[in-house]
C-alpha atoms as a PDB file:
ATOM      1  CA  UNK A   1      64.205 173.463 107.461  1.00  0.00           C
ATOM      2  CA  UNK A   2      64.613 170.197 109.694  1.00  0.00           C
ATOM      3  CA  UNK A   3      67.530 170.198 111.798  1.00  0.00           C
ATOM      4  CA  UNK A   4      68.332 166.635 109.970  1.00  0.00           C
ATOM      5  CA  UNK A   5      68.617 168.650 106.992  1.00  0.00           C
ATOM      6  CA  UNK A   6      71.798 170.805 108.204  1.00  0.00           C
ATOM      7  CA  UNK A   7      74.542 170.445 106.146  1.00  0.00           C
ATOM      8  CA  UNK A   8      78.089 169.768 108.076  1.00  0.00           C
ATOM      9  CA  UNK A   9      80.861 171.463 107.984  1.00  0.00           C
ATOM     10  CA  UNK A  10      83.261 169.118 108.983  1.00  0.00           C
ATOM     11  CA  UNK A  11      86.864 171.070 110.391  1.00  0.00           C
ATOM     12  CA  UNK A  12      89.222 168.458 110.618  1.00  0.00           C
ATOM     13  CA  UNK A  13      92.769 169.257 112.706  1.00  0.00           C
ATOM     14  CA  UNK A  14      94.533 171.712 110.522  1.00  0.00           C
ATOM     15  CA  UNK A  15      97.973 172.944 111.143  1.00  0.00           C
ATOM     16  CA  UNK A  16      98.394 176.550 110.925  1.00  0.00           C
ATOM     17  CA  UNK A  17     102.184 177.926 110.754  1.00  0.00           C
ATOM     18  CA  UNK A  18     102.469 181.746 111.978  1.00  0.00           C
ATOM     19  CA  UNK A  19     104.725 184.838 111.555  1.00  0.00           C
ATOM     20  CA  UNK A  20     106.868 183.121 114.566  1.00  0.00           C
ATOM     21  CA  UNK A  21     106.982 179.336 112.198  1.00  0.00           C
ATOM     22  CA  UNK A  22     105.050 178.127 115.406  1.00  0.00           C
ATOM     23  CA  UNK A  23     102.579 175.184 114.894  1.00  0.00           C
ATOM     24  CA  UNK A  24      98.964 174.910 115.870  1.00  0.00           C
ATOM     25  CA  UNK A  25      96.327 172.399 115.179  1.00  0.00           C
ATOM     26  CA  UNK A  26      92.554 173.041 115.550  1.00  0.00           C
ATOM     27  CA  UNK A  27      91.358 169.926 116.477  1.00  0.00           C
ATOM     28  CA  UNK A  28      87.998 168.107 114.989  1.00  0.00           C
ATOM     29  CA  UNK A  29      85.118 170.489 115.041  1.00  0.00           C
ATOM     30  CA  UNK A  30      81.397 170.156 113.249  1.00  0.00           C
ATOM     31  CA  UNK A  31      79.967 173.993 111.896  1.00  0.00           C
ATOM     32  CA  UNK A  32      77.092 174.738 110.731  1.00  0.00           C
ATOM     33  CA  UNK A  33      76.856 177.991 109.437  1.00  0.00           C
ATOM     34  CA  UNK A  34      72.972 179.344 109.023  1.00  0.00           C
ATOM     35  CA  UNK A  35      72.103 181.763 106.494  1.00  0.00           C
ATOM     36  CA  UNK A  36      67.964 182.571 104.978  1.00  0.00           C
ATOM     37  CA  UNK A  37      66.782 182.571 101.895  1.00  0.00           C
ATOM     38  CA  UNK A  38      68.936 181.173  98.773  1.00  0.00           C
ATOM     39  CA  UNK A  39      67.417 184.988  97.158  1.00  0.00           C
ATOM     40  CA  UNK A  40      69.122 186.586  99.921  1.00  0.00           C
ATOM     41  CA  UNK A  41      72.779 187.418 100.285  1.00  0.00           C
ATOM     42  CA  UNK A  42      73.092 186.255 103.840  1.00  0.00           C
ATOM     43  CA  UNK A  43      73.258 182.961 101.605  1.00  0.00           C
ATOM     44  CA  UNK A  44      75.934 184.607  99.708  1.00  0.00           C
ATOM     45  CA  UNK A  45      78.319 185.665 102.847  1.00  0.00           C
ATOM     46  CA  UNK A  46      77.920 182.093 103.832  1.00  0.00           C
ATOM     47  CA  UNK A  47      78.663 180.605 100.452  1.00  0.00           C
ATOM     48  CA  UNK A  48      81.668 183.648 100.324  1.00  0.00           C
ATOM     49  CA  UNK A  49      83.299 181.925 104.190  1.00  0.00           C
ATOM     50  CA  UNK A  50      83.394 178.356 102.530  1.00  0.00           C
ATOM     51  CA  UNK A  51      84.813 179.261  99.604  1.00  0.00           C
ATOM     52  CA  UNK A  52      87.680 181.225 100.655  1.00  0.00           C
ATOM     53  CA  UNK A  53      87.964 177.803 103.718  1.00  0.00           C
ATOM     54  CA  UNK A  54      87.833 175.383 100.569  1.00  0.00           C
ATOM     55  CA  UNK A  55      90.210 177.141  98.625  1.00  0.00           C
ATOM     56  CA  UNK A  56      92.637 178.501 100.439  1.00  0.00           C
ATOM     57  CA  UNK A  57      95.805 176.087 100.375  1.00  0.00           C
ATOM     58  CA  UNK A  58      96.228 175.501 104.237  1.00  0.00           C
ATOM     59  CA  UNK A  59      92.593 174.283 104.432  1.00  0.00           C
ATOM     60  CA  UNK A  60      92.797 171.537 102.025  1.00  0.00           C
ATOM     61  CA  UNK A  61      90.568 169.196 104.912  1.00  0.00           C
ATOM     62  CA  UNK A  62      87.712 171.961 105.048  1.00  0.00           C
ATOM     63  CA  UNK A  63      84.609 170.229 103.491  1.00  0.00           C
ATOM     64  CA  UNK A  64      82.163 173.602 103.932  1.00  0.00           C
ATOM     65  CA  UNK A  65      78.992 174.535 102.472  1.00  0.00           C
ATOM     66  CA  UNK A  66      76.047 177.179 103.539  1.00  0.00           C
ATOM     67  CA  UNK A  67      73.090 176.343 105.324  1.00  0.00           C
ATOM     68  CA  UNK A  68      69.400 178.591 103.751  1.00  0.00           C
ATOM     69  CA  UNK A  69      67.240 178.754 106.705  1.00  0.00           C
ATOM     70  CA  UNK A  70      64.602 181.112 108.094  1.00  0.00           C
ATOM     71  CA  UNK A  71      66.549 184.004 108.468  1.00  0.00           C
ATOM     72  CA  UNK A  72      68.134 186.273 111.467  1.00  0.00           C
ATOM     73  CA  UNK A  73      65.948 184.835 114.367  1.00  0.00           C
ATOM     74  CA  UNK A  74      66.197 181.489 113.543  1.00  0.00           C
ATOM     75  CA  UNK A  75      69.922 181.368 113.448  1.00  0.00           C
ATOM     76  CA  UNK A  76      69.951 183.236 116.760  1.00  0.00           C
ATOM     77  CA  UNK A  77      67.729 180.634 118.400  1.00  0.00           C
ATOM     78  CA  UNK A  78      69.466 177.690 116.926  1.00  0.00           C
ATOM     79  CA  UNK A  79      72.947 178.974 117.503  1.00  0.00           C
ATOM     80  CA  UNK A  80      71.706 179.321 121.670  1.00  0.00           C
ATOM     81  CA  UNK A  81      70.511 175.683 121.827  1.00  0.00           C
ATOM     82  CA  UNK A  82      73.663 174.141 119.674  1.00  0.00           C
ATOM     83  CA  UNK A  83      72.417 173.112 116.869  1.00  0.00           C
ATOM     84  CA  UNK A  84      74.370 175.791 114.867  1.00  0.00           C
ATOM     85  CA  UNK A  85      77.372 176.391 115.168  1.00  0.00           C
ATOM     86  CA  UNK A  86      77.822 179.995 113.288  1.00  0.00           C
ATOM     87  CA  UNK A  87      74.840 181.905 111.578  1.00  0.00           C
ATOM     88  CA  UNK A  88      74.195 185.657 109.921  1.00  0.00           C
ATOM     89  CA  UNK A  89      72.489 187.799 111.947  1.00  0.00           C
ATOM     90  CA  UNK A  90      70.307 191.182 111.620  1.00  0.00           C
ATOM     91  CA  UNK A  91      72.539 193.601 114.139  1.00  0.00           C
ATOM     92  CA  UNK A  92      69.530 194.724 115.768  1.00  0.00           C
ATOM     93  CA  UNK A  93      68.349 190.775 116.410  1.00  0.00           C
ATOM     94  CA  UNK A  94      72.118 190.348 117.520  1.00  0.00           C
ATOM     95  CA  UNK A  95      71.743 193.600 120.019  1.00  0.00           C
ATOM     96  CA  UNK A  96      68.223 191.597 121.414  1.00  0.00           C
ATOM     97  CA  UNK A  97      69.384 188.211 121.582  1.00  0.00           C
ATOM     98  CA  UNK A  98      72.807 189.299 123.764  1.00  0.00           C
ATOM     99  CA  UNK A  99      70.002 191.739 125.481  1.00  0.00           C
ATOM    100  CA  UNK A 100      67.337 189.758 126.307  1.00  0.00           C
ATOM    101  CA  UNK A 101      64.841 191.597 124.666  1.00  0.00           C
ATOM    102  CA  UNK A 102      62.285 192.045 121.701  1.00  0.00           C
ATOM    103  CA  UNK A 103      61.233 188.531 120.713  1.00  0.00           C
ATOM    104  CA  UNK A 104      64.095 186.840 123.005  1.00  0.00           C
ATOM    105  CA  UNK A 105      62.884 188.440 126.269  1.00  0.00           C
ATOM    106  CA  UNK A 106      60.558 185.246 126.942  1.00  0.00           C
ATOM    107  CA  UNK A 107      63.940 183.111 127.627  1.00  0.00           C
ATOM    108  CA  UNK A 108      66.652 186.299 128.958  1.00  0.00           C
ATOM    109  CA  UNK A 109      69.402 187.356 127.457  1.00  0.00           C
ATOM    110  CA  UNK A 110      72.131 184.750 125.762  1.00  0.00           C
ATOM    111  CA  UNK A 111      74.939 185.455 127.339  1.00  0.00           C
ATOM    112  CA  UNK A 112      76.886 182.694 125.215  1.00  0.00           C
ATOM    113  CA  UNK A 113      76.254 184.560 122.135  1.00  0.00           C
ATOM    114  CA  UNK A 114      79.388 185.868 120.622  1.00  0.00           C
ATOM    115  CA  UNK A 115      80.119 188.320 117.404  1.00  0.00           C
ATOM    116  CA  UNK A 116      82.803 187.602 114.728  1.00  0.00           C
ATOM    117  CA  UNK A 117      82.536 190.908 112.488  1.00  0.00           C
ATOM    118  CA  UNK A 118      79.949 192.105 110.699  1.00  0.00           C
ATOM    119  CA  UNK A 119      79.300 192.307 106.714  1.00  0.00           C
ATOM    120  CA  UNK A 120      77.186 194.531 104.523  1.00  0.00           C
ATOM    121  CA  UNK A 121      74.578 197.363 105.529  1.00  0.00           C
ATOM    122  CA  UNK A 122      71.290 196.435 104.819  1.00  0.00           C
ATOM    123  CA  UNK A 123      68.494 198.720 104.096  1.00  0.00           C
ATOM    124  CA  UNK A 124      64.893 198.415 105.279  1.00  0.00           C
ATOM    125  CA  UNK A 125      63.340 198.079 101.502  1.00  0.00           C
ATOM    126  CA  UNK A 126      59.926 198.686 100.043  1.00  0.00           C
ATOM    127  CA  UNK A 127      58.843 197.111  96.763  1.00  0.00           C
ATOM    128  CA  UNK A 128      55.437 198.265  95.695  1.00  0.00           C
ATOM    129  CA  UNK A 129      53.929 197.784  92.074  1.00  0.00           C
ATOM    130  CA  UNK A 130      53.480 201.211  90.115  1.00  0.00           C
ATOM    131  CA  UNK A 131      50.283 200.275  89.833  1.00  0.00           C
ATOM    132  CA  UNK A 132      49.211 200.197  93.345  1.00  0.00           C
ATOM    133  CA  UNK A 133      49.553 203.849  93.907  1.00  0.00           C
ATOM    134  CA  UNK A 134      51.973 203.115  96.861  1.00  0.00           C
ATOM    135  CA  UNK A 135      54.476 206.423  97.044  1.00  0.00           C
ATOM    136  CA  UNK A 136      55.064 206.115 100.947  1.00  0.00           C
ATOM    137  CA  UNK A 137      55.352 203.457 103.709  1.00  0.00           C
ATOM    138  CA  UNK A 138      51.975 205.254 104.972  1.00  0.00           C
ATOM    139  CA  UNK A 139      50.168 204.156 102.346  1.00  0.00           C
ATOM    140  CA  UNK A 140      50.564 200.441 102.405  1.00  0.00           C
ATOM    141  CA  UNK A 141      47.430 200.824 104.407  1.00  0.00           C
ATOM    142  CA  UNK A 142      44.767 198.795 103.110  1.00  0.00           C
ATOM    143  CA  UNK A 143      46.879 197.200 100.545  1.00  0.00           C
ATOM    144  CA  UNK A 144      48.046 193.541  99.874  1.00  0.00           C
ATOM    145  CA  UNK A 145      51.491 193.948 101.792  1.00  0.00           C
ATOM    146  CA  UNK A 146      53.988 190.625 102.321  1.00  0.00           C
ATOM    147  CA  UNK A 147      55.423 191.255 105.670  1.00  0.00           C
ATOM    148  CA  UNK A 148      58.189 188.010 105.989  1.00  0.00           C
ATOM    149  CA  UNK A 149      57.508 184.934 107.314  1.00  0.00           C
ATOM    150  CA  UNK A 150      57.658 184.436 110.966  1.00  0.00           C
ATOM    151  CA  UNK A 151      61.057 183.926 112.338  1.00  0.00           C
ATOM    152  CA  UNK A 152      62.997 185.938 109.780  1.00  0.00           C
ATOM    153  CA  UNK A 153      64.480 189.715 110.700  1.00  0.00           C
ATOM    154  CA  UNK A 154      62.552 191.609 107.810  1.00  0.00           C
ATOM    155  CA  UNK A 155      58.783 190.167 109.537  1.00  0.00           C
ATOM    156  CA  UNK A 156      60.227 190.977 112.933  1.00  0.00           C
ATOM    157  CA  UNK A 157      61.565 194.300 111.909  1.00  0.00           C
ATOM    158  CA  UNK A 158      57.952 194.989 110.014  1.00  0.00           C
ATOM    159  CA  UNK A 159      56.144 194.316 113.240  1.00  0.00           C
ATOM    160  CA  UNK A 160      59.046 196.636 114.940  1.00  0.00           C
ATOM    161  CA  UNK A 161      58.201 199.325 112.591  1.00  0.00           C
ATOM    162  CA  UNK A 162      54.303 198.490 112.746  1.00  0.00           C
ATOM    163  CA  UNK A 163      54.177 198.805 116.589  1.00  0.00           C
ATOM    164  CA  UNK A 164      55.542 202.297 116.485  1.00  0.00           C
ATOM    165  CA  UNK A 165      53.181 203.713 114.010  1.00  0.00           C
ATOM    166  CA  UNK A 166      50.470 202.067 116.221  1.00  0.00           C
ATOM    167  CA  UNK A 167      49.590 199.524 113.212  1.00  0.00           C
ATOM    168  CA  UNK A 168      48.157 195.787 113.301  1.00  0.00           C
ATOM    169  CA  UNK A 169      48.228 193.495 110.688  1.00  0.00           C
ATOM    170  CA  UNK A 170      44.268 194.567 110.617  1.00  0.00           C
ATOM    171  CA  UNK A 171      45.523 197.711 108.618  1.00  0.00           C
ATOM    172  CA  UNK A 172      45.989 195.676 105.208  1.00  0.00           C
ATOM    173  CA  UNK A 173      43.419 193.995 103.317  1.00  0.00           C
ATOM    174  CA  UNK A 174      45.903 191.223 103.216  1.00  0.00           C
ATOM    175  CA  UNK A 175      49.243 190.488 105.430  1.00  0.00           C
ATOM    176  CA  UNK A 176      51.077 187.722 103.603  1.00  0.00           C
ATOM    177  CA  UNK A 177      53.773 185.949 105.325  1.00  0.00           C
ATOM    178  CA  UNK A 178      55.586 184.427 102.189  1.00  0.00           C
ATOM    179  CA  UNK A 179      59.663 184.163 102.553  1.00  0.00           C
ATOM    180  CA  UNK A 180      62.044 185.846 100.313  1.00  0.00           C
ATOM    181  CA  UNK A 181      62.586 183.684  98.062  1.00  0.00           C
ATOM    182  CA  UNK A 182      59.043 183.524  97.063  1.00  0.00           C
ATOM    183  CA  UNK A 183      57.648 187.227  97.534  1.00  0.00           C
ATOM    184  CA  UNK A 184      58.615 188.733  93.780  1.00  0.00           C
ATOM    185  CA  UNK A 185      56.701 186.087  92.281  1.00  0.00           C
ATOM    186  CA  UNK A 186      53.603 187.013  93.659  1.00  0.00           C
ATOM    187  CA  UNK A 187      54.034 190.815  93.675  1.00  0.00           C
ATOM    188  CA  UNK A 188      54.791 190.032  89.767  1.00  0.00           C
ATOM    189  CA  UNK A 189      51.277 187.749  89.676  1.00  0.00           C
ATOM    190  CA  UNK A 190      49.391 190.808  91.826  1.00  0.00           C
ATOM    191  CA  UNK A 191      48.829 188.819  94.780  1.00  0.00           C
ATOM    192  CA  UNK A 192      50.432 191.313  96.524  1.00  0.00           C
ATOM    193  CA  UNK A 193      51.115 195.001  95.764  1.00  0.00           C
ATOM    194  CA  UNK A 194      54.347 195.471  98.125  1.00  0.00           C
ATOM    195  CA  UNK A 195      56.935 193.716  99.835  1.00  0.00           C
ATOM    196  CA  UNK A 196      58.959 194.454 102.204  1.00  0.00           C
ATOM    197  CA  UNK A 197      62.530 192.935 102.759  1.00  0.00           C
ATOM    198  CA  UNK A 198      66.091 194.087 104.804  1.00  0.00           C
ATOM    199  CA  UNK A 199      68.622 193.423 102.686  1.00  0.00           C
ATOM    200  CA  UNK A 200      71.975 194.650 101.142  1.00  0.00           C
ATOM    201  CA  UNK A 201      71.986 195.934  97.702  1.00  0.00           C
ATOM    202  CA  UNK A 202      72.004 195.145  94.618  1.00  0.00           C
ATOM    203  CA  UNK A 203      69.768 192.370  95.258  1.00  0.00           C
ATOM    204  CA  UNK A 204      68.236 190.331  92.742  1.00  0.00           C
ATOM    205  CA  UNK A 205      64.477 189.337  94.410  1.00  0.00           C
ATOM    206  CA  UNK A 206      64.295 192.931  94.140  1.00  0.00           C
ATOM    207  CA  UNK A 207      65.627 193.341  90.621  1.00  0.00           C
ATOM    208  CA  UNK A 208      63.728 190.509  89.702  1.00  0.00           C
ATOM    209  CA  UNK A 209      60.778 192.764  90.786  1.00  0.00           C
ATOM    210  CA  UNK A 210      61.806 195.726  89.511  1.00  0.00           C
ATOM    211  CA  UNK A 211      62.384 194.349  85.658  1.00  0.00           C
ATOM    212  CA  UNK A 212      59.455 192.202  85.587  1.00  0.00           C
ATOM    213  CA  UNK A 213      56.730 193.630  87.464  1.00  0.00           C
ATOM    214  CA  UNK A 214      57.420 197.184  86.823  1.00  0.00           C
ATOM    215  CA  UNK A 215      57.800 197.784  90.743  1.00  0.00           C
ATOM    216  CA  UNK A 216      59.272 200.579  92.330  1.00  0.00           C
ATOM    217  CA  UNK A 217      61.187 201.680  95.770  1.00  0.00           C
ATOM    218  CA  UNK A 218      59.145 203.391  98.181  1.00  0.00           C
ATOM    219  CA  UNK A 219      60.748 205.781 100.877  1.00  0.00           C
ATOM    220  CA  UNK A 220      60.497 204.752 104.485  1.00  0.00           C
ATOM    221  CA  UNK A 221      61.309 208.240 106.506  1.00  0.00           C
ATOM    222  CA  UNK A 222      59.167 210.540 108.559  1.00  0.00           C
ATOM    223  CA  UNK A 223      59.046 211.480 112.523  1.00  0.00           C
ATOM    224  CA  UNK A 224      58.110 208.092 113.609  1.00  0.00           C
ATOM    225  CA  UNK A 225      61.288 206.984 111.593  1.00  0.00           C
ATOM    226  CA  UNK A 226      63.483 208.949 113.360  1.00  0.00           C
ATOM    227  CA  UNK A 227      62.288 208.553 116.930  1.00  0.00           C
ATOM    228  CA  UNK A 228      62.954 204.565 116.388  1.00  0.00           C
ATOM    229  CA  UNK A 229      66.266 205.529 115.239  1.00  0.00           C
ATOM    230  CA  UNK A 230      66.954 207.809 118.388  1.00  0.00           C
ATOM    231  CA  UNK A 231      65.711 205.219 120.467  1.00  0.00           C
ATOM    232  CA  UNK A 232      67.744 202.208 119.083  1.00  0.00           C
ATOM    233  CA  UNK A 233      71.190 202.961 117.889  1.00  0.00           C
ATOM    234  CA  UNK A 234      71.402 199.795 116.027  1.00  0.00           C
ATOM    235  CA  UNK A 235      69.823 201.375 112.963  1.00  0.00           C
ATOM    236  CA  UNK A 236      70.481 204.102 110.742  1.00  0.00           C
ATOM    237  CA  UNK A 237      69.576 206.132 108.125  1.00  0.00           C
ATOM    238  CA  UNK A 238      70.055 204.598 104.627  1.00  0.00           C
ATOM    239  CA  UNK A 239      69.464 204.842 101.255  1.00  0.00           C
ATOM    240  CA  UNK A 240      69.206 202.621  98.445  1.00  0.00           C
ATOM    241  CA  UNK A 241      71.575 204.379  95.602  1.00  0.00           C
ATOM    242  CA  UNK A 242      69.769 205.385  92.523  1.00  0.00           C
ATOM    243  CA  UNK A 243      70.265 203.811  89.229  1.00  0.00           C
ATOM    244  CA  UNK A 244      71.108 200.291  90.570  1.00  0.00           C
ATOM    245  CA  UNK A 245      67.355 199.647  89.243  1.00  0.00           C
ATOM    246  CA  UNK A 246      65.563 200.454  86.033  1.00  0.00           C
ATOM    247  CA  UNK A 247      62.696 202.991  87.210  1.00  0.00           C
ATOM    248  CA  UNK A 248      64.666 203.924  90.578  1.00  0.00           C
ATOM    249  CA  UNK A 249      67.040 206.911  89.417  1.00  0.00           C
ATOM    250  CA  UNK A 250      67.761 208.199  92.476  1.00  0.00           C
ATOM    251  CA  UNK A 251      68.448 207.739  95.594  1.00  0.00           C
ATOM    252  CA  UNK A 252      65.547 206.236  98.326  1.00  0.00           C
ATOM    253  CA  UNK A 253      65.666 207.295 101.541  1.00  0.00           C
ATOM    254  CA  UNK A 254      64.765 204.991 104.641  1.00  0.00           C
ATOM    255  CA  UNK A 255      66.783 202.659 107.150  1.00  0.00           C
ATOM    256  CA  UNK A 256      69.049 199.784 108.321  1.00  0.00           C
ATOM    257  CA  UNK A 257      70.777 197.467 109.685  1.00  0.00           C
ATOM    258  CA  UNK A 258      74.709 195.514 109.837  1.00  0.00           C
ATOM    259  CA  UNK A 259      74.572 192.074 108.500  1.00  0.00           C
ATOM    260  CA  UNK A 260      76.503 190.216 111.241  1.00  0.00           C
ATOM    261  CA  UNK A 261      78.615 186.674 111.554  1.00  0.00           C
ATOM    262  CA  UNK A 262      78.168 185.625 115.335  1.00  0.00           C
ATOM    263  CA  UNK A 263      78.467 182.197 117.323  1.00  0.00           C
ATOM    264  CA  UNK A 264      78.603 180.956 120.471  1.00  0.00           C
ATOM    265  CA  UNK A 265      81.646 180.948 123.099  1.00  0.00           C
ATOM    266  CA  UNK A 266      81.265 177.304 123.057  1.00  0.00           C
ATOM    267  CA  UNK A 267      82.957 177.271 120.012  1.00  0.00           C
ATOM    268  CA  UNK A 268      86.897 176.264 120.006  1.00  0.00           C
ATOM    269  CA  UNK A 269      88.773 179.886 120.026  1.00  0.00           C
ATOM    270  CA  UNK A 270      91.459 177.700 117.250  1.00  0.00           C
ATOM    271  CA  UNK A 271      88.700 177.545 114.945  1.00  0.00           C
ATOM    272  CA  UNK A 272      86.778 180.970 115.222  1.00  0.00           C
ATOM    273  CA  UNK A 273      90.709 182.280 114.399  1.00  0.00           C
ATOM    274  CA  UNK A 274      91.181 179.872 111.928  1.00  0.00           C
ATOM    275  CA  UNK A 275      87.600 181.193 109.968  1.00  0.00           C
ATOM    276  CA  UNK A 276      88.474 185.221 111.100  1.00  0.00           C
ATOM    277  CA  UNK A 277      92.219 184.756 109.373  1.00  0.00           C
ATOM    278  CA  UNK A 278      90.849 183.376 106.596  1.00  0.00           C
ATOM    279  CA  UNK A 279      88.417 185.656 105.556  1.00  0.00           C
ATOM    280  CA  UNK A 280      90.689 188.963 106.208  1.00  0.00           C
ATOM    281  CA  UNK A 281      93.713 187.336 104.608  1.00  0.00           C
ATOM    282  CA  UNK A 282      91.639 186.805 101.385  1.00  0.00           C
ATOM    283  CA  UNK A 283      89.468 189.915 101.967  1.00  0.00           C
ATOM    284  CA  UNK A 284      89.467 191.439  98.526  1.00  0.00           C
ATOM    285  CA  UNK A 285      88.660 188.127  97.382  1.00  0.00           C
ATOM    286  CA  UNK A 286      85.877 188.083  99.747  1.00  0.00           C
ATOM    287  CA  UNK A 287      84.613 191.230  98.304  1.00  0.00           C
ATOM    288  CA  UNK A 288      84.413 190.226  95.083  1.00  0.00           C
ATOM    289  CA  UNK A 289      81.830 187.586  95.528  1.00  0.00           C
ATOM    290  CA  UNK A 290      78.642 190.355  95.431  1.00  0.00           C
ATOM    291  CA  UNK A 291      78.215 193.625  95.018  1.00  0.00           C
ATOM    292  CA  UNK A 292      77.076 194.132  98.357  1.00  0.00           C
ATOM    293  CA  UNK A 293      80.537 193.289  99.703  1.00  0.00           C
ATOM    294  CA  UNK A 294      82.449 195.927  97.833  1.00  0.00           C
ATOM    295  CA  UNK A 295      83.043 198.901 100.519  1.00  0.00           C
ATOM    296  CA  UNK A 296      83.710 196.415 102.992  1.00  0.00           C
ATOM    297  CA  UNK A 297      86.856 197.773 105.230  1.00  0.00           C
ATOM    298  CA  UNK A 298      88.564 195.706 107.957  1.00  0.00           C
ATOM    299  CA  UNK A 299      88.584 198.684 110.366  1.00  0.00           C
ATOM    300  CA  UNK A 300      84.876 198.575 110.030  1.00  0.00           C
ATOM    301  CA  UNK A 301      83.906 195.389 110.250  1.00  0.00           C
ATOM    302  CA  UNK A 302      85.110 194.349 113.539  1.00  0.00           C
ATOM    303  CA  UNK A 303      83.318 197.454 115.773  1.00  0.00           C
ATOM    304  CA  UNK A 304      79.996 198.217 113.527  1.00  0.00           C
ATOM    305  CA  UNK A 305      76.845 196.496 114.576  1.00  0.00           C
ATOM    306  CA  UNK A 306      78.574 194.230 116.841  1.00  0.00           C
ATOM    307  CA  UNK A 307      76.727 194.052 120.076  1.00  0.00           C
ATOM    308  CA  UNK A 308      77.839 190.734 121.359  1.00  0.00           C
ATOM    309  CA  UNK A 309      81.156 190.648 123.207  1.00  0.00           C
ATOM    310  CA  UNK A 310      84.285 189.709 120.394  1.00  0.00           C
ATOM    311  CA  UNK A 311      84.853 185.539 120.273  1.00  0.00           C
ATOM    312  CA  UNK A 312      88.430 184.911 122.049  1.00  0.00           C
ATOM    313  CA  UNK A 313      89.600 183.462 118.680  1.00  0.00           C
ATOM    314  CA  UNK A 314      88.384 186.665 116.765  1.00  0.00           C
ATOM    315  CA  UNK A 315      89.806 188.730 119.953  1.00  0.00           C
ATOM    316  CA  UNK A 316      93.275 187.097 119.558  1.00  0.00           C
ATOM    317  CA  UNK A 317      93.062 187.424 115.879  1.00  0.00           C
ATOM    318  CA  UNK A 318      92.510 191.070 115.506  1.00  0.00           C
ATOM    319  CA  UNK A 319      94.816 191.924 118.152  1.00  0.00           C
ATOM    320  CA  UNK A 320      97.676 190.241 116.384  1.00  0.00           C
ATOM    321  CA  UNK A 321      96.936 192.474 113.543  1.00  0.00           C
ATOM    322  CA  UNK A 322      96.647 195.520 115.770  1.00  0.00           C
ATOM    323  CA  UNK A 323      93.193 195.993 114.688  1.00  0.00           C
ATOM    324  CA  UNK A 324      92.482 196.375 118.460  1.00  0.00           C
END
């Protein structure tokens, strides 16, 4: 999506009155906040942050709305040259933007790169047909697989997973690099027999797939699996719970990520407090926006998947509380 495109989130000086009756004012700030796909629910924590701005009463100047883009590593890159101001970020792409490395080792670690708290777990997720005869990640060889488009965290995290099994794209008959909102439409037309996508669940591309296509969840586990988990303690072992799909009665084994909220540390402290009080004031209302949300804990999300250092304003925020 062209930059031109980005919808503005315009902060205009609010006054916040504390525990103490002191007065603050956050003075006149643009955000952008980048999600991915309007399928996703990156798209949905987004749209969750500007609700609880627009409607709770002290923020009656907050004019927010969510920005789709192309996922993790875009929001990462345009976050580092300004032209986002927040995004939602893959923990593992957060961990390799702060770090340097991965796809972000061309231009060094971004030291500017800050973490707010992070959301939902998302699990690395295999959608095959039940006709394809796809019971394992192994045998996606020589099938038609959609791997992500370029520049979102499920095709980097494919090509993580890829590497370590000692696979090219060479190993399908067909590598498709479709985006999430378009993938269960063509696994339902048979243009390609599996998808793969990192996402928090219930999600409804995949139950979209599921219902119509008669597609299933295929396990993602095995030694190769757990030496990339030894070796990068940004993922874990997950499952997708049983019976949240028709066909998929039990649980699926395989692994995942933290959905984090980062920014940079060019952003005003007043406001990254403002949007951090906001959101754990009104946290059960935050939860309530998608199922994914619902085990979300306080305690949690401000110290899982959080590789970037704490924003002052989030700092000062959650210290206040005695979170920290």
């Amino acid at each position: 999506m062209k930059v031109n495109r980005i919808v503005r989130v315009v902060v205009t000086s609010v006054v916040l009155v504390l525990g103490t009756n002191a007065a603050w004012s956050v003075q006149a700030e643009e955000l952008v906040i980048g999600t991915a796909s309007r399928a996703g629910v990156y798209f949905q924590v987004g749209q969750a942050i500007c609700r609880l701005l627009s409607t709770d009463t002290r923020q009656s100047e907050v004019n927010c709305q969510a920005l789709p883009t192309d996922g993790s590593i875009y929001n990462l890159r345009q976050i580092r040259a300004g032209k986002l101001q927040l995004g939602v970020a893959q923990s593992d792409w957060q961990y390799h933007a702060v770090n340097g490395s991965g796809v972000f080792k061309p231009v060094g670690p971004d030291t500017e790169l800050r973490a707010l708290f992070s959301v939902h777990g998302e699990s690395f997720t295999v959608v095959a047909r039940r006709d394809a005869d796809i019971q394992s990640f192994d045998d996606l060889r020589g099938k038609r697989v959609n791997i992500g488009n370029p520049g979102s965290g499920q095709r980097a995290t494919m090509e993580v997973l890829m590497k370590a099994k000692g696979w090219d794209k060479k190993v399908f008959s067909l590598a498709n690099e479709l985006s999430a909102s378009e993938q269960s439409l063509a696994l339902c037309h048979d243009r390609v027999q599996a998808m793969v996508y990192i996402v928090g669940h219930p999600n409804a591309s995949v139950a979209q797939a599921v219902n119509l296509c008669d597609a299933i969840i295929v396990p993602v586990m095995g030694p190769v699996i757990d030496q990339l988990l030894a070796d990068n303690p940004y993922y874990a072992h997950t499952q997708v719970p049983g019976g949240l799909y028709p066909g998929n009665p039990r649980p699926v084994s395989t692994f995942g990520v933290k959905a984090t909220v980062v920014t940079s540390s060019r952003l005003s402290p007043d406001t990254v407090y403002l949007l951090v009080k906001t959101v754990f004031e009104h946290l059960d209302d935050f939860k309530k926006q998608h199922p994914a949300f619902a085990g979300l804990e306080a305690a949690t999300m401000i110290k899982e998947g959080l590789s970037a250092p704490l924003h002052e304003g989030a700092l000062r925020y959650y210290r206040e509380k005695g979170w920290l």
